[in-house]
N, C-alpha and C. Protein backbone atom coordinates (compact mmCIF):
# COMPACT_ATOMS: atom_id res chain seq x y z
N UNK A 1 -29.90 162.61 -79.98
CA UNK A 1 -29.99 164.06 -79.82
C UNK A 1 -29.41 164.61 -81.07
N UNK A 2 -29.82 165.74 -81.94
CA UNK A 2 -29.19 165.80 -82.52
C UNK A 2 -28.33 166.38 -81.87
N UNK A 3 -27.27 165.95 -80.65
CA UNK A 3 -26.46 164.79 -80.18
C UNK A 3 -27.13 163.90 -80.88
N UNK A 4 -27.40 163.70 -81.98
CA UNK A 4 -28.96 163.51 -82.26
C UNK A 4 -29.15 161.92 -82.28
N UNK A 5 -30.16 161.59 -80.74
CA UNK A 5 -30.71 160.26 -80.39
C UNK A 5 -31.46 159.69 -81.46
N UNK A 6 -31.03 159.45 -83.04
CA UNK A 6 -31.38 158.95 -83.60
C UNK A 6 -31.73 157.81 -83.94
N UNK A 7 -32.42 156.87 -83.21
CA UNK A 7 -31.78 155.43 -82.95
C UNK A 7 -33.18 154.83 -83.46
N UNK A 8 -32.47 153.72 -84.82
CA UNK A 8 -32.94 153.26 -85.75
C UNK A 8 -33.74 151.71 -85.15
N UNK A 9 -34.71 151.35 -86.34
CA UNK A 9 -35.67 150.66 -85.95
C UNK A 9 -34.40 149.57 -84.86
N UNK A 10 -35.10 148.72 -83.79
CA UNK A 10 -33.84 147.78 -83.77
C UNK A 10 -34.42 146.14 -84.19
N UNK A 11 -32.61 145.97 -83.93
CA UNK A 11 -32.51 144.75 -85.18
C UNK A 11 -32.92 143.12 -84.48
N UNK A 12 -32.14 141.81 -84.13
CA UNK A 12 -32.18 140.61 -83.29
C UNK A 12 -31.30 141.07 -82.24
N UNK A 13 -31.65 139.72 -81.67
CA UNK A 13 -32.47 138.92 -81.81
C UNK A 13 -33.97 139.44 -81.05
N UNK A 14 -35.31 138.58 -81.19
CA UNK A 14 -36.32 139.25 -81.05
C UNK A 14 -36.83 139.39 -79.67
N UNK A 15 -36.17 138.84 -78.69
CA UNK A 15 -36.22 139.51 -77.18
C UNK A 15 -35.75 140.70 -76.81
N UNK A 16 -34.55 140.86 -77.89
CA UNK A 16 -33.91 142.08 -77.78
C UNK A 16 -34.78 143.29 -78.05
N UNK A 17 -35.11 142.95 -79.23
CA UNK A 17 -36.03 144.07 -79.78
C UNK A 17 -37.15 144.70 -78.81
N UNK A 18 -37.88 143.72 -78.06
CA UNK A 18 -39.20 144.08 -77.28
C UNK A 18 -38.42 145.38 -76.51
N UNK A 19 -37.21 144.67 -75.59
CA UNK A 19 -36.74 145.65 -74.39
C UNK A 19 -36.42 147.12 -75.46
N UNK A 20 -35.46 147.39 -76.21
CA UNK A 20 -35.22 148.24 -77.57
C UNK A 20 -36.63 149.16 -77.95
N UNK A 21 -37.04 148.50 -78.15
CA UNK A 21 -38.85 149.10 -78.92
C UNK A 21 -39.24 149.65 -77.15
N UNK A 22 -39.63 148.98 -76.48
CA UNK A 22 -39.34 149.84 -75.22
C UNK A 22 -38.89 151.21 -74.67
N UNK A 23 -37.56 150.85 -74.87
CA UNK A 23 -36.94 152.25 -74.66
C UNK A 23 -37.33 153.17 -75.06
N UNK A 24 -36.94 152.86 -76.89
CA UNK A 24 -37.22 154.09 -77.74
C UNK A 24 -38.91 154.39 -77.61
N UNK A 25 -39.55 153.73 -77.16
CA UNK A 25 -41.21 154.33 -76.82
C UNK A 25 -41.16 155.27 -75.63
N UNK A 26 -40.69 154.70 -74.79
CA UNK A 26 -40.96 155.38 -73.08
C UNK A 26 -39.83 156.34 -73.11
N UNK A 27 -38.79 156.70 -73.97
CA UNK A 27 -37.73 157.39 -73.58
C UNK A 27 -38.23 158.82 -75.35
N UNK A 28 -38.64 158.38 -76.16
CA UNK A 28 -39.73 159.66 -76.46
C UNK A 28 -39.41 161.01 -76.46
N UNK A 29 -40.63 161.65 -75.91
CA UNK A 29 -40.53 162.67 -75.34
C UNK A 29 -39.22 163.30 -74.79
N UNK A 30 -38.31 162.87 -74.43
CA UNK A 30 -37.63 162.83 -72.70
C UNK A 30 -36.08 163.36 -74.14
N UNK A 31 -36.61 162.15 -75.07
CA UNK A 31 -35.30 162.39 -76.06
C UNK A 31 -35.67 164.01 -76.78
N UNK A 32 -36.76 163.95 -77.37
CA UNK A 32 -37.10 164.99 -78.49
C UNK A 32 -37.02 166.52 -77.49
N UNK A 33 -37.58 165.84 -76.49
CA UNK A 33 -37.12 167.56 -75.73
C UNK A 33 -35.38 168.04 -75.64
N UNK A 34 -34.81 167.04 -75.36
CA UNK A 34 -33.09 167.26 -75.75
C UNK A 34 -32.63 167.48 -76.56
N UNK A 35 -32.84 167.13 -77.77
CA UNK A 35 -32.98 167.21 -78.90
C UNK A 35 -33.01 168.91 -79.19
N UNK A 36 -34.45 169.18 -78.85
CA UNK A 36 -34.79 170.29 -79.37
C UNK A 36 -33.75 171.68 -78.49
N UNK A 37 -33.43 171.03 -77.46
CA UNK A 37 -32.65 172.31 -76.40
C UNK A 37 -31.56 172.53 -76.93
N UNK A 38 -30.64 171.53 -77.68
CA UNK A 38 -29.12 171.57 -78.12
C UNK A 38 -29.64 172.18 -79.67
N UNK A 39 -30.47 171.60 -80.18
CA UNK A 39 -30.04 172.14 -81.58
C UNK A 39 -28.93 172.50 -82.33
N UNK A 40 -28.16 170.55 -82.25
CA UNK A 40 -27.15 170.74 -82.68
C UNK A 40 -27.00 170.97 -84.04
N UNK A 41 -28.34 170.39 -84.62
CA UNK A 41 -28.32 170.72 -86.57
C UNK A 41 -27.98 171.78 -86.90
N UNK A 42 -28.73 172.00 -86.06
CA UNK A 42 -29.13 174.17 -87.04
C UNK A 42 -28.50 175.04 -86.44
N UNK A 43 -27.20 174.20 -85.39
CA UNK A 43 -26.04 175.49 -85.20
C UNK A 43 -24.57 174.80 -85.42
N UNK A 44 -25.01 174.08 -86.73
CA UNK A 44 -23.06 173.60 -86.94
C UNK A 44 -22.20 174.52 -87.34
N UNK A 45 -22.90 175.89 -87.81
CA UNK A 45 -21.67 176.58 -88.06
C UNK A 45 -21.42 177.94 -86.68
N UNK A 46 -21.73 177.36 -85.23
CA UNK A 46 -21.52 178.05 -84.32
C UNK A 46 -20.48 177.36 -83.75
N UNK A 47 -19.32 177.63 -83.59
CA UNK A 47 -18.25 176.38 -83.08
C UNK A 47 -18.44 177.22 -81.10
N UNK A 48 -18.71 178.18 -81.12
CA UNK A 48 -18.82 178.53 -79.62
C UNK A 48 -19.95 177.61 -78.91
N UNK A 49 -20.90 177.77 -79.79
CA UNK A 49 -21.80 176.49 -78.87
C UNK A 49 -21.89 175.33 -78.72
N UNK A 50 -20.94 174.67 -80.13
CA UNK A 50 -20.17 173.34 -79.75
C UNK A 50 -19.39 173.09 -78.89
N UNK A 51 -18.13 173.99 -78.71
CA UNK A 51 -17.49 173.86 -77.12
C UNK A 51 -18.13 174.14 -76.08
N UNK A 52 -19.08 174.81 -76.08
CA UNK A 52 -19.93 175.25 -74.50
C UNK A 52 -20.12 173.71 -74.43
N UNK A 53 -21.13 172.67 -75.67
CA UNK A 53 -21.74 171.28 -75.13
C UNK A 53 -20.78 170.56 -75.33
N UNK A 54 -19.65 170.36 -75.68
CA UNK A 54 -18.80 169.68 -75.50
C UNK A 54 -18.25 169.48 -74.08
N UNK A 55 -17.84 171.04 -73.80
CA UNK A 55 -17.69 170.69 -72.09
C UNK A 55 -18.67 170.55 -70.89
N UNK A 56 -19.99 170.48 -71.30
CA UNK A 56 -20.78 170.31 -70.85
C UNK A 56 -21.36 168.56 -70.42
N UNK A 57 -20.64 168.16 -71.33
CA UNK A 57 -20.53 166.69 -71.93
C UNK A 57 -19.28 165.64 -70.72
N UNK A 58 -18.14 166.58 -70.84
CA UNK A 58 -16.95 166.40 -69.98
C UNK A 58 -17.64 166.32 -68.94
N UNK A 59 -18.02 167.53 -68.49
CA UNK A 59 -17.90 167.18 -67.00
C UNK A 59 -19.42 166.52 -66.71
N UNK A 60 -20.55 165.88 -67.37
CA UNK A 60 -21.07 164.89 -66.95
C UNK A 60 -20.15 163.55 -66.89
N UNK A 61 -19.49 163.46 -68.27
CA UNK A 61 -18.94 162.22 -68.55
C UNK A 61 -17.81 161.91 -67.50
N UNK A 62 -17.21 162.92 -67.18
CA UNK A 62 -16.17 162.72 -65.49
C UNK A 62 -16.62 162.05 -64.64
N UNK A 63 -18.08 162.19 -64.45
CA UNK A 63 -18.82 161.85 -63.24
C UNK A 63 -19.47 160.57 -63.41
N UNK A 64 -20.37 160.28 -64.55
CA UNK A 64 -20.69 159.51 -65.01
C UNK A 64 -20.20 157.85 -65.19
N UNK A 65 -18.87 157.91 -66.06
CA UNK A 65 -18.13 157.13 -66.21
C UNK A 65 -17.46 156.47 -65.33
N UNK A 66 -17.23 157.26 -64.49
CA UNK A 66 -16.44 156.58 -62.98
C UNK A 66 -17.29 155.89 -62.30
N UNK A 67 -18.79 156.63 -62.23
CA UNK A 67 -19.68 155.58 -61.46
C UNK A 67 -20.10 154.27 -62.23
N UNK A 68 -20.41 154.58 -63.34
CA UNK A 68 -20.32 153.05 -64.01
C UNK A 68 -19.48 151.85 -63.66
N UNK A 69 -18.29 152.89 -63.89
CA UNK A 69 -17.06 151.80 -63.58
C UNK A 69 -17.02 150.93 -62.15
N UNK A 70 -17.54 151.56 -61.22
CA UNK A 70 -17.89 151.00 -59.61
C UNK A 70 -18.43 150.22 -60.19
N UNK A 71 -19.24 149.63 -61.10
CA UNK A 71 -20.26 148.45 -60.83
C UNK A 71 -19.40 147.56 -61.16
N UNK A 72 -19.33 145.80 -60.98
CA UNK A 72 -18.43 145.16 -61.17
C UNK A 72 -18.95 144.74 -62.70
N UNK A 73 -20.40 144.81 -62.72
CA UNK A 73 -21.02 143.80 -63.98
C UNK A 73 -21.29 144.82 -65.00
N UNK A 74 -20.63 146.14 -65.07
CA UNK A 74 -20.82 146.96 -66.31
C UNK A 74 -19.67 147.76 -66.56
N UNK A 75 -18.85 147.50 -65.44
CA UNK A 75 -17.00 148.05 -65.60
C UNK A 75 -16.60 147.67 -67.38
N UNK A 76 -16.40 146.29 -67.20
CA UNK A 76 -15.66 145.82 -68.58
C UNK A 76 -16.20 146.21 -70.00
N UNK A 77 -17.64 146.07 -69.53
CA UNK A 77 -18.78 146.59 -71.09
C UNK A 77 -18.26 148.39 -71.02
N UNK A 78 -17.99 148.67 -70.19
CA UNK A 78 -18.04 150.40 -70.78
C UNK A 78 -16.50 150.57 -70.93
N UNK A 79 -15.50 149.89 -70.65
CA UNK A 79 -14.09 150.21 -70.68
C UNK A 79 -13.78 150.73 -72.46
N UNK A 80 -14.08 149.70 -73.26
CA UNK A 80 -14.14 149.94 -74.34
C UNK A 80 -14.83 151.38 -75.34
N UNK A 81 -15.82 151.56 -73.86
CA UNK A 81 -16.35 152.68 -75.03
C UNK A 81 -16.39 153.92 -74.13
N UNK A 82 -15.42 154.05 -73.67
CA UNK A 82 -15.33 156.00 -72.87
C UNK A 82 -15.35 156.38 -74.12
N UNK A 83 -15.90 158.19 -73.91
CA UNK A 83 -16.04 159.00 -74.02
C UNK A 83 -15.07 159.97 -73.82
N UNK A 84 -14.64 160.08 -72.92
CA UNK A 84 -13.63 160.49 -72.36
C UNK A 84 -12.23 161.42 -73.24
N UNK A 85 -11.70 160.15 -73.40
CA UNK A 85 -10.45 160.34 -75.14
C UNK A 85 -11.31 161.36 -75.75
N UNK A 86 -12.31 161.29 -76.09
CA UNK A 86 -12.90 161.95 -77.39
C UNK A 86 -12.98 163.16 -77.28
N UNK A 87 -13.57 163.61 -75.95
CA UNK A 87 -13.83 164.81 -75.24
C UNK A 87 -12.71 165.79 -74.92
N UNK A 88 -11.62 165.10 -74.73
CA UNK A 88 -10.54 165.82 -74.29
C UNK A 88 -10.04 166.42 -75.57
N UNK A 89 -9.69 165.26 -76.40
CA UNK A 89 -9.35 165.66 -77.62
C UNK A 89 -9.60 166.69 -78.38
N UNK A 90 -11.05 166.30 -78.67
CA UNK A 90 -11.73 167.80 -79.10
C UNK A 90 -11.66 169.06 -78.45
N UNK A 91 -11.68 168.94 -77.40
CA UNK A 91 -11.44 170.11 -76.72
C UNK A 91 -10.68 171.01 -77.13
N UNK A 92 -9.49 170.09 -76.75
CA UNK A 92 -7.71 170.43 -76.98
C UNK A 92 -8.03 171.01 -78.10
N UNK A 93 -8.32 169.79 -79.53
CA UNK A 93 -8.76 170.58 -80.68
C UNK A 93 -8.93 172.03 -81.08
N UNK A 94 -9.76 172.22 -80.49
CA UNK A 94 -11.29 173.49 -80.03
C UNK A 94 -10.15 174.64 -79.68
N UNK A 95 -8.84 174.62 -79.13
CA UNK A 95 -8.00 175.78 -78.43
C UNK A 95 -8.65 175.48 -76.86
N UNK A 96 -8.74 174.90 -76.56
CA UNK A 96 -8.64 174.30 -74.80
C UNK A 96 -7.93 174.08 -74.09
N UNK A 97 -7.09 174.33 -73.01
CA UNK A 97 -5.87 173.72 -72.66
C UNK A 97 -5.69 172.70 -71.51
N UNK A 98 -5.65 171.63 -71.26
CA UNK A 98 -5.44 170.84 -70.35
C UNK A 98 -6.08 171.37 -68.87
N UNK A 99 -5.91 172.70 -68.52
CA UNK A 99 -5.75 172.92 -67.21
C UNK A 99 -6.70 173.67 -67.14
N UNK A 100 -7.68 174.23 -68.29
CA UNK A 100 -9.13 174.83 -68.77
C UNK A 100 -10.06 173.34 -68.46
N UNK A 101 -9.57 172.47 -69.20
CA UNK A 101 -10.08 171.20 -69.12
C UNK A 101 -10.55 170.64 -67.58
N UNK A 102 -9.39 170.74 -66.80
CA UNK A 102 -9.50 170.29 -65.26
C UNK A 102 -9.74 171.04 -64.33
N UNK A 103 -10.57 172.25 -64.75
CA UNK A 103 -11.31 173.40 -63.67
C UNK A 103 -12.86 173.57 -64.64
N UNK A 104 -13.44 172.64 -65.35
CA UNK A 104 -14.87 172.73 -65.64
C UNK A 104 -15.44 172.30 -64.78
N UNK A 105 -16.90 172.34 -64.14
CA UNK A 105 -17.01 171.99 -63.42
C UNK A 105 -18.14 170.62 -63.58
N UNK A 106 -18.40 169.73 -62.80
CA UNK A 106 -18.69 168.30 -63.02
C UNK A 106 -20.10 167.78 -62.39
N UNK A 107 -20.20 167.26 -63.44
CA UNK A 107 -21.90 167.07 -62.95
C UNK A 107 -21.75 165.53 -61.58
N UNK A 108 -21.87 166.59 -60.46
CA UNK A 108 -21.55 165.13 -59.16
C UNK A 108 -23.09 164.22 -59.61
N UNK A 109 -24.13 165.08 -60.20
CA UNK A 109 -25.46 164.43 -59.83
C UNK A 109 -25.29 162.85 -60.91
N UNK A 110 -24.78 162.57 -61.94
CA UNK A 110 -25.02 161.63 -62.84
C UNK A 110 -24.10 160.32 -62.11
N UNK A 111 -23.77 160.70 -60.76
CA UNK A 111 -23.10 159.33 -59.99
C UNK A 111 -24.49 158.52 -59.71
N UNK A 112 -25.46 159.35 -59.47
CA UNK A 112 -26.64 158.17 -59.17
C UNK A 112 -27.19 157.80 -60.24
N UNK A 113 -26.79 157.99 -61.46
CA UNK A 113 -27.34 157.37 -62.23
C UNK A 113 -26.89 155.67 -62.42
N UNK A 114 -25.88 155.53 -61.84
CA UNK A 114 -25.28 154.20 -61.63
C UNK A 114 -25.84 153.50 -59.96
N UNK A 115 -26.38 153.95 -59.49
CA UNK A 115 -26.71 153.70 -58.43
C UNK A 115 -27.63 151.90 -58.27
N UNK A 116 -28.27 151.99 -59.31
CA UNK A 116 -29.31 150.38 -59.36
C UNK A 116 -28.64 150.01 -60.68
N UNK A 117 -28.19 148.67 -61.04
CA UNK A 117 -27.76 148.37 -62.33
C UNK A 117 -28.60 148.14 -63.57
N UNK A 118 -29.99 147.75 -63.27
CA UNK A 118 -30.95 147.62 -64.36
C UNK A 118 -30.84 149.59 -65.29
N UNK A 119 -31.27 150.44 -63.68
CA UNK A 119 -31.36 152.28 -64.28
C UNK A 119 -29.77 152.46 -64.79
N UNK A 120 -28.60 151.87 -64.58
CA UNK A 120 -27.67 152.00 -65.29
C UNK A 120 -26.88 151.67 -66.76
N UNK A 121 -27.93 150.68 -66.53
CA UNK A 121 -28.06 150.24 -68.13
C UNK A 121 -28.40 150.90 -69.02
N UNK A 122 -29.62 151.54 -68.50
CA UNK A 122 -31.27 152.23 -69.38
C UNK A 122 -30.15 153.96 -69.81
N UNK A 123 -29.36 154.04 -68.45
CA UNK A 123 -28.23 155.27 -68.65
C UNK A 123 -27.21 155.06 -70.00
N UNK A 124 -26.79 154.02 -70.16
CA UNK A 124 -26.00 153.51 -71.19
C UNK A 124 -26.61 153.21 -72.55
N UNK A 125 -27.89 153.19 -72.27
CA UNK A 125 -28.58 153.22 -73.88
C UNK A 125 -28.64 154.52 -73.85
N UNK A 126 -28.87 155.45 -73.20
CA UNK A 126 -28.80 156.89 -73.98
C UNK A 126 -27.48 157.38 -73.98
N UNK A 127 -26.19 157.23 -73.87
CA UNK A 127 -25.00 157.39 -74.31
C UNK A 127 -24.71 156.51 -75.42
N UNK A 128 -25.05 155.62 -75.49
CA UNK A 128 -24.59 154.73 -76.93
C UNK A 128 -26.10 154.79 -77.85
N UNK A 129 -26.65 155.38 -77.95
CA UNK A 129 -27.79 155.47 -78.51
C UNK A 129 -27.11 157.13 -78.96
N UNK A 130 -26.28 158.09 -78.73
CA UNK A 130 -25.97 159.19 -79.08
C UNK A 130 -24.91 159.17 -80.48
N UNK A 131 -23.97 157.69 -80.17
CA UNK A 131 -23.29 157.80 -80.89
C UNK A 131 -24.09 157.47 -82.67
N UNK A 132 -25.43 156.75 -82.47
CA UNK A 132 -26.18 156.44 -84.01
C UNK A 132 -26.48 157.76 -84.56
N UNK A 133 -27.07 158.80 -83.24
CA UNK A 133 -27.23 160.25 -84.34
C UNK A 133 -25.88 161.25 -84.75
N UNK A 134 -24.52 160.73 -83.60
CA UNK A 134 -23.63 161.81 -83.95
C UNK A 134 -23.63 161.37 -85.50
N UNK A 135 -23.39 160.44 -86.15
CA UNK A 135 -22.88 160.03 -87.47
C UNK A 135 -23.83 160.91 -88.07
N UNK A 136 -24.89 161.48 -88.14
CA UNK A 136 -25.81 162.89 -88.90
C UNK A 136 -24.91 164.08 -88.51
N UNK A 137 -24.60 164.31 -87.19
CA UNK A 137 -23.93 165.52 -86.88
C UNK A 137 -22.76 165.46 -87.60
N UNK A 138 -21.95 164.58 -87.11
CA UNK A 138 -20.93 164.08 -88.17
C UNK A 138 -20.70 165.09 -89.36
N UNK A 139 -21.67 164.27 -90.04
CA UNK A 139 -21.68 164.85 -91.48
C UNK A 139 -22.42 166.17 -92.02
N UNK A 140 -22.93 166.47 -91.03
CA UNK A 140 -23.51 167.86 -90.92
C UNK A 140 -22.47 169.08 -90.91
N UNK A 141 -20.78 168.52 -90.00
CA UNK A 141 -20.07 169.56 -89.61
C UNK A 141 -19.03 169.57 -90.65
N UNK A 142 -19.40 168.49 -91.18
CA UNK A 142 -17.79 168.31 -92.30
C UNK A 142 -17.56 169.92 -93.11
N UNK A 143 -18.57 170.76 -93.80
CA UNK A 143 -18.64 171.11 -93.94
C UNK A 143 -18.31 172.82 -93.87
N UNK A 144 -18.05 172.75 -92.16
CA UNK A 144 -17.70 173.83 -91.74
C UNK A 144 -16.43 174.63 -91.68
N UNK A 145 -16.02 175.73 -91.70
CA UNK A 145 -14.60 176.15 -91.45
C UNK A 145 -13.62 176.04 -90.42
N UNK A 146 -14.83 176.17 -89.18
CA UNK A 146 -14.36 175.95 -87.84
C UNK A 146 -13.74 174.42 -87.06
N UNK A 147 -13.99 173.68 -87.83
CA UNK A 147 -13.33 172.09 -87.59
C UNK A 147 -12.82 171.97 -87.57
N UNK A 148 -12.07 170.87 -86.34
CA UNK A 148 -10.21 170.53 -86.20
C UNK A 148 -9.99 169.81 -87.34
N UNK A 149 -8.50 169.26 -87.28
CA UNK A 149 -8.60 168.09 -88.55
C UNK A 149 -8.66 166.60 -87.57
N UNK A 150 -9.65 166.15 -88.14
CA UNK A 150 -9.94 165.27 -87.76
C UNK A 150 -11.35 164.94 -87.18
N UNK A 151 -12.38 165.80 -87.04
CA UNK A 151 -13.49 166.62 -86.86
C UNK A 151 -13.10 166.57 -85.63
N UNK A 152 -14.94 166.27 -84.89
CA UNK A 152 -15.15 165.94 -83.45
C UNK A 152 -15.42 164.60 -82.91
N UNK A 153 -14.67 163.87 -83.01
CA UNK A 153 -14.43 162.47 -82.47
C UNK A 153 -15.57 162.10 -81.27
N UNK A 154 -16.13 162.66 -81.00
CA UNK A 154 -16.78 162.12 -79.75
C UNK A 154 -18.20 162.09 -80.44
N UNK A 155 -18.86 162.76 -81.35
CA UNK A 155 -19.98 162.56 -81.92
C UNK A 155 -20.04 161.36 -82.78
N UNK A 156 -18.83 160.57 -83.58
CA UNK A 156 -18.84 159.27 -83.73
C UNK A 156 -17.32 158.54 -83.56
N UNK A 157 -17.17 158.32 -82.51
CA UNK A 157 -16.66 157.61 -81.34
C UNK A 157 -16.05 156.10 -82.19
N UNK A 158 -16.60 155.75 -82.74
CA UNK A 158 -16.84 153.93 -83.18
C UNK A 158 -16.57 154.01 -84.80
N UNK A 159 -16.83 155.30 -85.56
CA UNK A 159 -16.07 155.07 -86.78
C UNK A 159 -17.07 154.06 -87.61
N UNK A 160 -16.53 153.66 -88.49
CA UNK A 160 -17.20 152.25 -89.40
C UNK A 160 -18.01 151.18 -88.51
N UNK A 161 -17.77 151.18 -87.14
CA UNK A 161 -18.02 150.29 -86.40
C UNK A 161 -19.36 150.53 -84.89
N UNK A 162 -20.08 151.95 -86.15
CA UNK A 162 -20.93 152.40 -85.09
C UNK A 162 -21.85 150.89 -84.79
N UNK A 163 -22.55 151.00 -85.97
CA UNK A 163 -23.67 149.57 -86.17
C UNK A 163 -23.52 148.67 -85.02
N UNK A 164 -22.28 148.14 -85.72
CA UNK A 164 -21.47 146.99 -84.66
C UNK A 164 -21.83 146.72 -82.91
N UNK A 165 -21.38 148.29 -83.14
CA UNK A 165 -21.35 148.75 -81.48
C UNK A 165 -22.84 148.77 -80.83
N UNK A 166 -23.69 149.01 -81.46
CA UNK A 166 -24.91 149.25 -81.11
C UNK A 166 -25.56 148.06 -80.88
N UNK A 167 -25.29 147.09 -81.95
CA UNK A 167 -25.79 146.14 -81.65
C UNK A 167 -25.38 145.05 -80.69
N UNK A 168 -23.73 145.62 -80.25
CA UNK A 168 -23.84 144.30 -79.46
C UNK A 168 -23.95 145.54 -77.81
N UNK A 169 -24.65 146.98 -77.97
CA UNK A 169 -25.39 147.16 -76.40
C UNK A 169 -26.85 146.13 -76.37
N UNK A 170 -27.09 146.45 -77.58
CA UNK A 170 -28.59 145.24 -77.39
C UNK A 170 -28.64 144.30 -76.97
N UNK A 171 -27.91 143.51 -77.68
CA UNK A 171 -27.07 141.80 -77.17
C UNK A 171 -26.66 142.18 -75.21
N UNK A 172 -26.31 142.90 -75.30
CA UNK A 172 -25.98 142.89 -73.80
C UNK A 172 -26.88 143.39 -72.54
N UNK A 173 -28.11 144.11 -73.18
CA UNK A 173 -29.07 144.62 -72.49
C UNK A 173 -30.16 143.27 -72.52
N UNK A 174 -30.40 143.00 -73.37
CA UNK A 174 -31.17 141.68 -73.29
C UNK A 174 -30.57 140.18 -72.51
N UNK A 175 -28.79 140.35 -72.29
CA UNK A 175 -28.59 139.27 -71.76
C UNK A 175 -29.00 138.89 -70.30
N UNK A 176 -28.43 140.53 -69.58
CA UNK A 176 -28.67 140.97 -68.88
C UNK A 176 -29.80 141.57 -67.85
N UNK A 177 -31.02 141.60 -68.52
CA UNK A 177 -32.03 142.43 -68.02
C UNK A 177 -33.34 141.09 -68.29
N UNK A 178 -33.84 141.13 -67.22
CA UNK A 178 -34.72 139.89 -66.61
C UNK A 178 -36.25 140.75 -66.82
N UNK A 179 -37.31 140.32 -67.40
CA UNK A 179 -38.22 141.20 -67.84
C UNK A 179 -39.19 141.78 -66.55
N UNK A 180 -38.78 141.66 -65.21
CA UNK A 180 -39.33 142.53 -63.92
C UNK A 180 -38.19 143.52 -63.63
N UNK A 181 -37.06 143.59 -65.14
CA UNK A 181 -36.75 144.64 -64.78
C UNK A 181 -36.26 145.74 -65.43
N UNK A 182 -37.02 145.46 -66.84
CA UNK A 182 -36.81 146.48 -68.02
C UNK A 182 -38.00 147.81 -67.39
N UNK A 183 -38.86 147.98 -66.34
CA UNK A 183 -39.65 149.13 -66.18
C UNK A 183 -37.75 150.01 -65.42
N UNK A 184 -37.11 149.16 -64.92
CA UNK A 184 -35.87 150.51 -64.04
C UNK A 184 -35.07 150.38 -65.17
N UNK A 185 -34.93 149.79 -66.17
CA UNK A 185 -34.08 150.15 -66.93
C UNK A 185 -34.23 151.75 -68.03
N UNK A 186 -35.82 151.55 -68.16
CA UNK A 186 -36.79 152.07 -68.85
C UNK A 186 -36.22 153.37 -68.27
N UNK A 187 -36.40 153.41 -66.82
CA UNK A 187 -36.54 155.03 -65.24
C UNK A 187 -35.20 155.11 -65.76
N UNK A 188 -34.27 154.22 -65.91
CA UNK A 188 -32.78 154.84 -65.58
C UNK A 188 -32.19 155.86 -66.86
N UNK A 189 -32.97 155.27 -68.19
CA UNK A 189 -32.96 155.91 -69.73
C UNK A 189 -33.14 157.36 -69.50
N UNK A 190 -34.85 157.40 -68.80
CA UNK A 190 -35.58 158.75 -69.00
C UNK A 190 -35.10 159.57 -67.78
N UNK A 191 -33.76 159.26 -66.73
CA UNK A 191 -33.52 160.00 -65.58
C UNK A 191 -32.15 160.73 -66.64
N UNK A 192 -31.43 159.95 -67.50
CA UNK A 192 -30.81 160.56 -67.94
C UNK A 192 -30.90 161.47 -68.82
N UNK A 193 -31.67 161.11 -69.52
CA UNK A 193 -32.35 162.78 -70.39
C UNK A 193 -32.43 163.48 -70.02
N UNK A 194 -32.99 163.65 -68.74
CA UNK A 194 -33.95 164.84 -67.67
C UNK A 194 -32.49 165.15 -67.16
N UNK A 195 -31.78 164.30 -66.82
CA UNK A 195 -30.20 164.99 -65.76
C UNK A 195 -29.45 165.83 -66.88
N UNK A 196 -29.22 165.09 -68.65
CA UNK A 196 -28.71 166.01 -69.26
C UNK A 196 -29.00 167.56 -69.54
N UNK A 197 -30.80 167.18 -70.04
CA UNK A 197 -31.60 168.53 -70.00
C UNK A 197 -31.33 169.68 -68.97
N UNK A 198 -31.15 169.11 -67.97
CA UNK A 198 -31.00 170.14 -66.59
C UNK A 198 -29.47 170.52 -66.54
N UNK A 199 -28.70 169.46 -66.99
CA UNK A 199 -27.26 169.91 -66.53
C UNK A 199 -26.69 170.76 -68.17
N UNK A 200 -27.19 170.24 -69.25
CA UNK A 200 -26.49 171.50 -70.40
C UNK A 200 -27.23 172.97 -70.42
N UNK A 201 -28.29 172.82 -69.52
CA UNK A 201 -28.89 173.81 -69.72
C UNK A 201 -27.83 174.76 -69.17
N UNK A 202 -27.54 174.51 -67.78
CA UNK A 202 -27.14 175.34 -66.93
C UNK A 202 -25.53 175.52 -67.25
């Protein structure tokens, strides 16, 4: 998104790639329409509409993250990479205060996105598939007046170690995902677009 779902050709191994080339085919549309609703490029120097999607972000990611965590076989893979820290931070950043923070209100609907583990996966490539385009936003905002020090941490999350990170969701989506069942992994990708689309809108 620019959250921007920029997500580059992918790399090995070559089973990986099929499920990968996948995604980014069937998930498309579903991305470029998100994309186009945030327009995060062409409003870096609006810092009001960065905090509107920032907390917009929170309170999916409240909801979100916890249901992940229920699963036993995708708890440990996502411990490492909340969102969470980042969100708050910035916030705080932003002039937010803790207790602004814990009366946003929370997207209950992105608990079913954890609901089948193959569609929870397909959910987790479009959150770690966000962090390859924040590194454009990234550097898009450096620029601005309105920036904490330290920017906005949650648009690249992983630092030097985006790559890294990306590649070993691949490694783990391919270890994981049995090929009768990359079509729900595929549903679980494009349910989350459609849940973000609907929930930053509002």
């Amino acid at each position: 998104m620019s959250l921007a779902l920029s997500l580059p050709a992918p790399s090995e191994p070559a089973a990986s790639e099929a499920l990968a080339i996948r995604l980014r085919r069937e998930t498309a549309d579903a991305h470029a329409q998100l994309e186009n609703q945030l327009q995060l490029l062409g409003r870096v120097s609006d810092r009001q509409w960065f905090v509107c999607v920032l907390e917009g972000f929170l309170g999916f990611h409240m909801v979100w993250e916890r249901a992940i965590r229920e699963r036993p076989e995708l708890r440990a893979f996502l411990e490492p990479r909340s969102r969470l820290p980042h969100l708050r931070r910035d916030l705080i950043a932003l002039g937010r205060t803790t207790a602004e923070l814990e009366a946003l209100p929370h997207c209950f609907a992105a608990a079913d996105l954890a609901a089948d583990p193959a569609e929870a996966l397909g959910s987790i490539y479009v959150m770690e598939g966000s962090t390859l385009g924040g590194q454009v936003i990234h550097r898009a905002l450096k620029d601005t007046g309105w920036l904490p020090r330290g920017g906005l941490t949650y648009f690249q999350p992983y630092g030097s170690r985006t790559g890294q990170m990306w590649r070993s969701y691949q490694a783990f989506a391919e270890q994981t995902t049995s090929a009768s069942r990359q079509d729900a992994v595929c549903a679980g990708a494009n349910r989350t677009f459609a849940l973000l689309q609907e929930w930053l809108a509002a």
